[in-house]
Structures are given as structure tokens and as C-alpha cells.
N, C-alpha and C. Protein backbone atom coordinates (compact mmCIF):
# COMPACT_ATOMS: atom_id res chain seq x y z
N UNK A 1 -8.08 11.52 10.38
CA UNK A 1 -7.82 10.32 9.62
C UNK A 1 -8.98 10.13 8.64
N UNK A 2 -8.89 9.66 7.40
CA UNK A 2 -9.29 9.70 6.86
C UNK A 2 -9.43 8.22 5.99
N UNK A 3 -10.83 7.36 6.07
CA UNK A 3 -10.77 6.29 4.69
C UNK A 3 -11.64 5.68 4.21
N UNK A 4 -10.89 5.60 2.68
CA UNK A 4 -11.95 5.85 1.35
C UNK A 4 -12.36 4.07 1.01
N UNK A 5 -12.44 3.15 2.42
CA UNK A 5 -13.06 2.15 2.55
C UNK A 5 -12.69 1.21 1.22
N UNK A 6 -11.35 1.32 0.56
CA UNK A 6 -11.03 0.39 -0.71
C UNK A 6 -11.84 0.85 -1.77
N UNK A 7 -12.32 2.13 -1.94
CA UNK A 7 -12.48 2.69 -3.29
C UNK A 7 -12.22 3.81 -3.50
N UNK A 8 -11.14 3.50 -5.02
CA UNK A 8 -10.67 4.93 -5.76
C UNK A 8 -11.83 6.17 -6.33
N UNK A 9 -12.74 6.26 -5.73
CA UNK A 9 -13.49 7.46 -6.17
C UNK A 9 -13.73 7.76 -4.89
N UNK A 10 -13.89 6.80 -3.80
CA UNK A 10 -13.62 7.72 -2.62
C UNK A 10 -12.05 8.63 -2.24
N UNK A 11 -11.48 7.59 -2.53
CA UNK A 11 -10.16 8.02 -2.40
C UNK A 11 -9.54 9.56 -3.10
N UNK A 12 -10.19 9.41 -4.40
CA UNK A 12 -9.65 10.55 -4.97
C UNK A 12 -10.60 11.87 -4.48
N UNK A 13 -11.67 11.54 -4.48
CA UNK A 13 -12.37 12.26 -3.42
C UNK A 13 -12.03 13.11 -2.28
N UNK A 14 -11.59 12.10 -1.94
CA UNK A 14 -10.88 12.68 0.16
C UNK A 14 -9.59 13.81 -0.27
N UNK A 15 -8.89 13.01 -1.33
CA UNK A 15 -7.73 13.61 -1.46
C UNK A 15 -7.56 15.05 -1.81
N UNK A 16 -8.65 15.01 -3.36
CA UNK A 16 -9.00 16.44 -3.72
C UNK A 16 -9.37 17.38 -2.76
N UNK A 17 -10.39 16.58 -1.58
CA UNK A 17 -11.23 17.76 -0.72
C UNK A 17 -9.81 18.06 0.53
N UNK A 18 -8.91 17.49 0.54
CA UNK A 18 -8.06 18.14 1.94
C UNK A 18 -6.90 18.75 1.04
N UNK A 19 -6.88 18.83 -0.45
CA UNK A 19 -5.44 19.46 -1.25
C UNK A 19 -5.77 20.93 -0.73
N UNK A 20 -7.21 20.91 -0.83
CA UNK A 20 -7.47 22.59 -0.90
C UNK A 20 -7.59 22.92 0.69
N UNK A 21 -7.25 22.28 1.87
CA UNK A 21 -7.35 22.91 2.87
C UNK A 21 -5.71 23.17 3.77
N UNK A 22 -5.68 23.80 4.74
CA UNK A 22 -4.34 23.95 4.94
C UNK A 22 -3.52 23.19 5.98
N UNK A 23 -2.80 22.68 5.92
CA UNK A 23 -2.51 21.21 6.27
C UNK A 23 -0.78 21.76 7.02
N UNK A 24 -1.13 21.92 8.49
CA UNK A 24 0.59 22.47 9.03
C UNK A 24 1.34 21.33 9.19
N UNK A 25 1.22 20.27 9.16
CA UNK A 25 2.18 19.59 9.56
C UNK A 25 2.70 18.67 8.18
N UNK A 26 2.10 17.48 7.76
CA UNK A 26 2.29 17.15 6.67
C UNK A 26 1.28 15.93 6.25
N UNK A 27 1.19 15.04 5.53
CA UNK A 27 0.66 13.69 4.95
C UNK A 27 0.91 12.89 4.93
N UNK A 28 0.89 11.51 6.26
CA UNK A 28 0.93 10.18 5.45
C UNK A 28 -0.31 9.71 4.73
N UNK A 29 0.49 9.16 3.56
CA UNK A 29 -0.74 8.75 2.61
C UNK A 29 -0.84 7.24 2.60
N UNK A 30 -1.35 6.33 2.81
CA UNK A 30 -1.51 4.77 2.24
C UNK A 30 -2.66 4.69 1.16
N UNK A 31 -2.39 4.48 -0.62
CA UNK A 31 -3.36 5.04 -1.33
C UNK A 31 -3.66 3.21 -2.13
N UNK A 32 -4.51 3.62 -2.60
CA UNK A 32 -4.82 2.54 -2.85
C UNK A 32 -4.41 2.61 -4.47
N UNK A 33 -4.41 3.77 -4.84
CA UNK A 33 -4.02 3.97 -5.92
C UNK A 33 -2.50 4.04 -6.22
N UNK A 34 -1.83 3.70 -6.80
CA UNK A 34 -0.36 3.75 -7.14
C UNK A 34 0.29 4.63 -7.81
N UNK A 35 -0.70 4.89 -8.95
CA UNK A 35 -0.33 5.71 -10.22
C UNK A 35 -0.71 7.42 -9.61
N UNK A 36 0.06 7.96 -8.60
CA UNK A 36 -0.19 9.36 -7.80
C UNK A 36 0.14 10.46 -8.50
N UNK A 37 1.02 10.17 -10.04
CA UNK A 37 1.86 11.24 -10.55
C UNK A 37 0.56 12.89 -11.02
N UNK A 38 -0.95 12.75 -10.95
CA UNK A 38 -1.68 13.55 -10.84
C UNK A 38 -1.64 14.62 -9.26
N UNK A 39 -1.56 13.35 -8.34
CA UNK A 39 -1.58 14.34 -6.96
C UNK A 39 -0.20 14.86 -6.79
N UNK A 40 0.93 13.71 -7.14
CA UNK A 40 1.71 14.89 -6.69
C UNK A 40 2.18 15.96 -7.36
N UNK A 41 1.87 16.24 -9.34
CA UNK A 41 2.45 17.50 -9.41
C UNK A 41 1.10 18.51 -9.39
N UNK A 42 0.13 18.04 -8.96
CA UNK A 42 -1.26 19.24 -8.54
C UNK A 42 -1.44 19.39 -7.50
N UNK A 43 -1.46 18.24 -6.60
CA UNK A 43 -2.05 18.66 -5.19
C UNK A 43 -1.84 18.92 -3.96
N UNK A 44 -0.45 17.84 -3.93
CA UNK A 44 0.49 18.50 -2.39
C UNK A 44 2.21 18.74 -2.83
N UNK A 45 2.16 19.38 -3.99
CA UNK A 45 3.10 19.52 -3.97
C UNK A 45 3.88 20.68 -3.34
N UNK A 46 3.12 21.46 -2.22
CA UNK A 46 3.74 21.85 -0.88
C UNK A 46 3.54 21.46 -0.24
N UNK A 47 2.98 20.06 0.46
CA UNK A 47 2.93 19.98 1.56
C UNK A 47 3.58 18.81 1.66
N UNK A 48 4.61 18.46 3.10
CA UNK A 48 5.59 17.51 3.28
C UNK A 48 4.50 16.09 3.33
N UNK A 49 4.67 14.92 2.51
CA UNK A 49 4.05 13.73 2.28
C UNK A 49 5.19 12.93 2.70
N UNK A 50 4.85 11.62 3.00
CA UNK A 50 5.44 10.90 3.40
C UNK A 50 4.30 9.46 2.51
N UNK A 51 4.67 8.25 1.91
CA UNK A 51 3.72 7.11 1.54
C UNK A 51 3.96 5.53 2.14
N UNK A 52 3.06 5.67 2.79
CA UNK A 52 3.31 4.01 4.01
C UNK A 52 2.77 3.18 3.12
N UNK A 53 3.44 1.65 2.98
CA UNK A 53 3.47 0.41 2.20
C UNK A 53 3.03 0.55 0.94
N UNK A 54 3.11 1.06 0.55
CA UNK A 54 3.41 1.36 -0.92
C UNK A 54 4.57 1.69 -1.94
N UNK A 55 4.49 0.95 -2.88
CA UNK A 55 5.81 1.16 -3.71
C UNK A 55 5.19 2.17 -5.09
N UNK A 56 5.90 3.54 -5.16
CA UNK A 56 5.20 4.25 -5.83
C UNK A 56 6.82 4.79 -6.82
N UNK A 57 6.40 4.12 -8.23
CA UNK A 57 7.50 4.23 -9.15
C UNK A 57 7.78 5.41 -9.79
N UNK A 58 8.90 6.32 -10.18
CA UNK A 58 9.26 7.34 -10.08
C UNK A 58 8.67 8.53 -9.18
N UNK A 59 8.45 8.48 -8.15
CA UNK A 59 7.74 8.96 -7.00
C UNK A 59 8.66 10.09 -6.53
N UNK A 60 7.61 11.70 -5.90
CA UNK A 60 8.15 12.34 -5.64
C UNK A 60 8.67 12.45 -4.15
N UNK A 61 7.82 11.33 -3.63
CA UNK A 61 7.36 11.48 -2.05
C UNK A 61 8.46 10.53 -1.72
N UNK A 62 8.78 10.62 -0.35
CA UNK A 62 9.68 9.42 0.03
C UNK A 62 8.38 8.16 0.73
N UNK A 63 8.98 7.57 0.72
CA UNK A 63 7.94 5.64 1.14
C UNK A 63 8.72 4.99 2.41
N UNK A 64 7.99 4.52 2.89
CA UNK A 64 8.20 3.77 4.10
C UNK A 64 7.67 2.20 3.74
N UNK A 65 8.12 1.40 3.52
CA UNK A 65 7.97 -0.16 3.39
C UNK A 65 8.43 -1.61 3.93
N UNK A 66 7.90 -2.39 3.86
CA UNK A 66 8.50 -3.52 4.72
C UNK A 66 8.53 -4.34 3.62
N UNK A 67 9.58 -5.24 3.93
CA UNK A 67 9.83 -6.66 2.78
C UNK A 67 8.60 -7.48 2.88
N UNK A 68 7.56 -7.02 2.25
CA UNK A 68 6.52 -7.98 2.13
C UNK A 68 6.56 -9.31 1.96
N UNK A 69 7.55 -9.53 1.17
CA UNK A 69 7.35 -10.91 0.31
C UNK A 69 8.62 -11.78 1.54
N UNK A 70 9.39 -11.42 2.08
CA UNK A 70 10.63 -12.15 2.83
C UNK A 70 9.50 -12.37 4.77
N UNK A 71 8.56 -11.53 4.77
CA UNK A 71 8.03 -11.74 5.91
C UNK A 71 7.18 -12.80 5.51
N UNK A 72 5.92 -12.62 4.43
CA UNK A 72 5.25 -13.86 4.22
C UNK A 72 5.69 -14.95 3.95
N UNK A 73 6.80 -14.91 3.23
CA UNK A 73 7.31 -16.19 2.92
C UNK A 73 7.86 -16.82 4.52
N UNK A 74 8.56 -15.97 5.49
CA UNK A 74 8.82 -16.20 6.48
C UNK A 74 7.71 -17.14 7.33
N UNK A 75 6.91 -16.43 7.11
CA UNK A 75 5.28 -16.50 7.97
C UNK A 75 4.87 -18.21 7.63
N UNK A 76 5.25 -18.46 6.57
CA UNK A 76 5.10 -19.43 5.61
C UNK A 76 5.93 -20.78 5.88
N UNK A 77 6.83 -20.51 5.95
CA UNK A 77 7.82 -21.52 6.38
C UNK A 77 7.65 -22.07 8.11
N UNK A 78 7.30 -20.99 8.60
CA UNK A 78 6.81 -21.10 10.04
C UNK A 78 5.96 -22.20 10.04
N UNK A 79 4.31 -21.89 9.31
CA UNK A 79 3.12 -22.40 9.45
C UNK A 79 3.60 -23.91 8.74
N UNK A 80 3.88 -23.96 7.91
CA UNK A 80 4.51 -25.29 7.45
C UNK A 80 5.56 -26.20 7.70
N UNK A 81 6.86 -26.05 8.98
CA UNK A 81 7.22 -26.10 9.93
C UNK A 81 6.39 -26.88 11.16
N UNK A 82 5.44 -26.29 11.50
CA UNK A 82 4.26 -26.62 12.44
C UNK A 82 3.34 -27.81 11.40
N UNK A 83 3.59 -28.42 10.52
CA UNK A 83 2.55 -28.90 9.77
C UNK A 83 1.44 -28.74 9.30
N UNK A 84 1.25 -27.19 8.80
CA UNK A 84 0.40 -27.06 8.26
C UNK A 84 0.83 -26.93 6.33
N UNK A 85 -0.37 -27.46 6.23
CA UNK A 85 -0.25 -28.35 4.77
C UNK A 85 -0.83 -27.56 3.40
N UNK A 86 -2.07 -26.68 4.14
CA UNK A 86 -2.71 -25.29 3.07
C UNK A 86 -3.13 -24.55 4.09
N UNK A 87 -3.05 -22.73 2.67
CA UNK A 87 -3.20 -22.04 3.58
C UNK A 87 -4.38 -21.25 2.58
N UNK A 88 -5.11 -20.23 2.94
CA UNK A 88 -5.84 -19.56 2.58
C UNK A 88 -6.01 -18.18 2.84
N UNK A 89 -5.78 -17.43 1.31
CA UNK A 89 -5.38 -15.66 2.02
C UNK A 89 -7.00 -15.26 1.41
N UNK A 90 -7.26 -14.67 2.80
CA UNK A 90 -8.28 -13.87 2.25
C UNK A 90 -8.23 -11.99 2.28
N UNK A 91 -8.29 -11.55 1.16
CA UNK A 91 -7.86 -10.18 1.07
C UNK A 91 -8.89 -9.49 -0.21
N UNK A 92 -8.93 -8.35 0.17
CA UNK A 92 -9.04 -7.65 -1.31
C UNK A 92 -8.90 -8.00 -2.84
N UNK A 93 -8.61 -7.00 -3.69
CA UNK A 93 -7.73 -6.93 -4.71
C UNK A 93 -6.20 -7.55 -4.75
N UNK A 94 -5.71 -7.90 -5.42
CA UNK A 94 -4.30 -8.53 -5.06
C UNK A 94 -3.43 -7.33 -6.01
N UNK A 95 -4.04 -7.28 -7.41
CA UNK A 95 -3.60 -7.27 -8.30
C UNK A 95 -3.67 -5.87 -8.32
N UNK A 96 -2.93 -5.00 -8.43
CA UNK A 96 -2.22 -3.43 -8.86
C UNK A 96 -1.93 -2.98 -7.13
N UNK A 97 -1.77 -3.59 -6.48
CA UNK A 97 -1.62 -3.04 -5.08
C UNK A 97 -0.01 -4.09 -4.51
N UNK A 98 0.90 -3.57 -4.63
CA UNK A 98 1.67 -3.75 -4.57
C UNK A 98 2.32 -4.84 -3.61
N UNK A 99 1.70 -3.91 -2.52
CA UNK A 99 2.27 -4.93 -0.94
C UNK A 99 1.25 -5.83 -0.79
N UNK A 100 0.72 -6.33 -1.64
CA UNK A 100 -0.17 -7.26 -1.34
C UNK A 100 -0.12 -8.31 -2.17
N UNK A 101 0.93 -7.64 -3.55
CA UNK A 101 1.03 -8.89 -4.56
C UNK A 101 2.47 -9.68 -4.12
N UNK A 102 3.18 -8.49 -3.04
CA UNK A 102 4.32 -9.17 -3.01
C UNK A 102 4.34 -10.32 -1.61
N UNK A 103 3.01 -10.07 -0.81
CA UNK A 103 2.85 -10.89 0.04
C UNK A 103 2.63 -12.25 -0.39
N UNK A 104 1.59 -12.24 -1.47
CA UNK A 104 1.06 -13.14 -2.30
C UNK A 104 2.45 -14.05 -2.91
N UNK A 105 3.03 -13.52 -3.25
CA UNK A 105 4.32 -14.17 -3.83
C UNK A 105 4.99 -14.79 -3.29
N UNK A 106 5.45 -14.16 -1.48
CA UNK A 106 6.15 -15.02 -0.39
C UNK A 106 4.82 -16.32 -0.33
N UNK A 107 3.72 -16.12 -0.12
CA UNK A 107 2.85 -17.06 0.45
C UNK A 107 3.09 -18.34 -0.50
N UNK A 108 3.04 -17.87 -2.21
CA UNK A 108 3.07 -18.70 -3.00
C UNK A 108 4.78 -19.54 -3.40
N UNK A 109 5.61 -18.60 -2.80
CA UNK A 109 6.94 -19.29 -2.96
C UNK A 109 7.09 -20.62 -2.06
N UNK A 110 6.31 -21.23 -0.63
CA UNK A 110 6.47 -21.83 -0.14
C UNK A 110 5.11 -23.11 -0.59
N UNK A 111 3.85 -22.43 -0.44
CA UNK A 111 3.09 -23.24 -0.67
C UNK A 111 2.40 -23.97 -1.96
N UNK A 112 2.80 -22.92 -3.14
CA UNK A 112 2.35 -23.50 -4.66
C UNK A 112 3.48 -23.64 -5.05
């Protein structure tokens, strides 16, 4: 397992250093980066990938994802239900990371 601790120069890093090694089974990737169309027509494009919570647009890889935005908003209606009145997300980056903007969106459909 491998992680590049929320930075893309680690990330691209890790990635470059295991393209070149030989890999029998295959890749899940969770990247922080979105824009992959470099790795996948250079770097695994033999080896079977798979990309967890990420939405990766014209993508060669197949993705595994959850309705981000229908669970938070869910999550949301719950906590406010119970009377709670504000909430506070504390996270990363929001912004170019997909499942995180769409969480942001359920959170904000109920409470802003």
C-alpha cells in the first residue's frame, strides 16, 4: 500500500516508481489527481486498474463510487432532524477532488 499523504508530487512519484515494476495482480488506485489521461496511456496500460471514489472523465479504467452527495445530504437531514442547527466540515482541498465536492454539495443542500 502505498500514500502520497495528499500531495501530487508524491503521488506522481509513487506512481511512476511501481509503472516500472511488475505488478501480477492488478491496481486499485484512489488518486488525488483526476486528470490520469498521462498514466493511463503511459503507465499501466497493461496492467488491470480498477479507481475507488473517484470520478475520472473519459477514463480508461473502470471506477467504483458511492452517491456522495445523496449520503451527505442524507447524513444531513439526519443531524438536523435531531436538532442540530450548524455543521462544520473539516477536510482537505474541496475543490478539484470530486467526492468531496459532491459531499460538500449534499452538506450544503440542507444546511446553506
Amino acid at each position: 500500500m502505498l500514500d502520497s499523504n495528499n500531495d501530487l508530487k508524491n503521488e506522481l512519484e509513487m506512481l511512476l516508481s511501481i509503472s516500472t515494476q511488475h505488478i501480477f495482480g492488478g491496481i486499485i488506485l484512489q488518486p488525488l489527481n483526476t486528470n490520469l489521461n498521462l498514466l493511463e496511456e503511459n503507465l499501466f496500460n497493461n496492467i488491470s486498474t480498477v479507481v475507488v471514489d473517484r470520478e475520472i472523465e473519459n477514463g480508461l479504467w473502470s471506477s467504483v463510487v458511492t452517491d456522495n452527495f445523496y449520503v451527505s445530504q442524507k447524513a444531513c437531514k439526519y443531524f438536523k432532524n435531531q436538532g442540530l442547527k450548524n455543521v462544520i466540515v473539516l477536510t482537505n482541498q474541496i475543490k478539484g477532488i470530486s467526492t468531496r465536492e459532491q459531499r460538500f454539495s449534499g452538506i450544503k443542500s440542507i444546511y446553506y
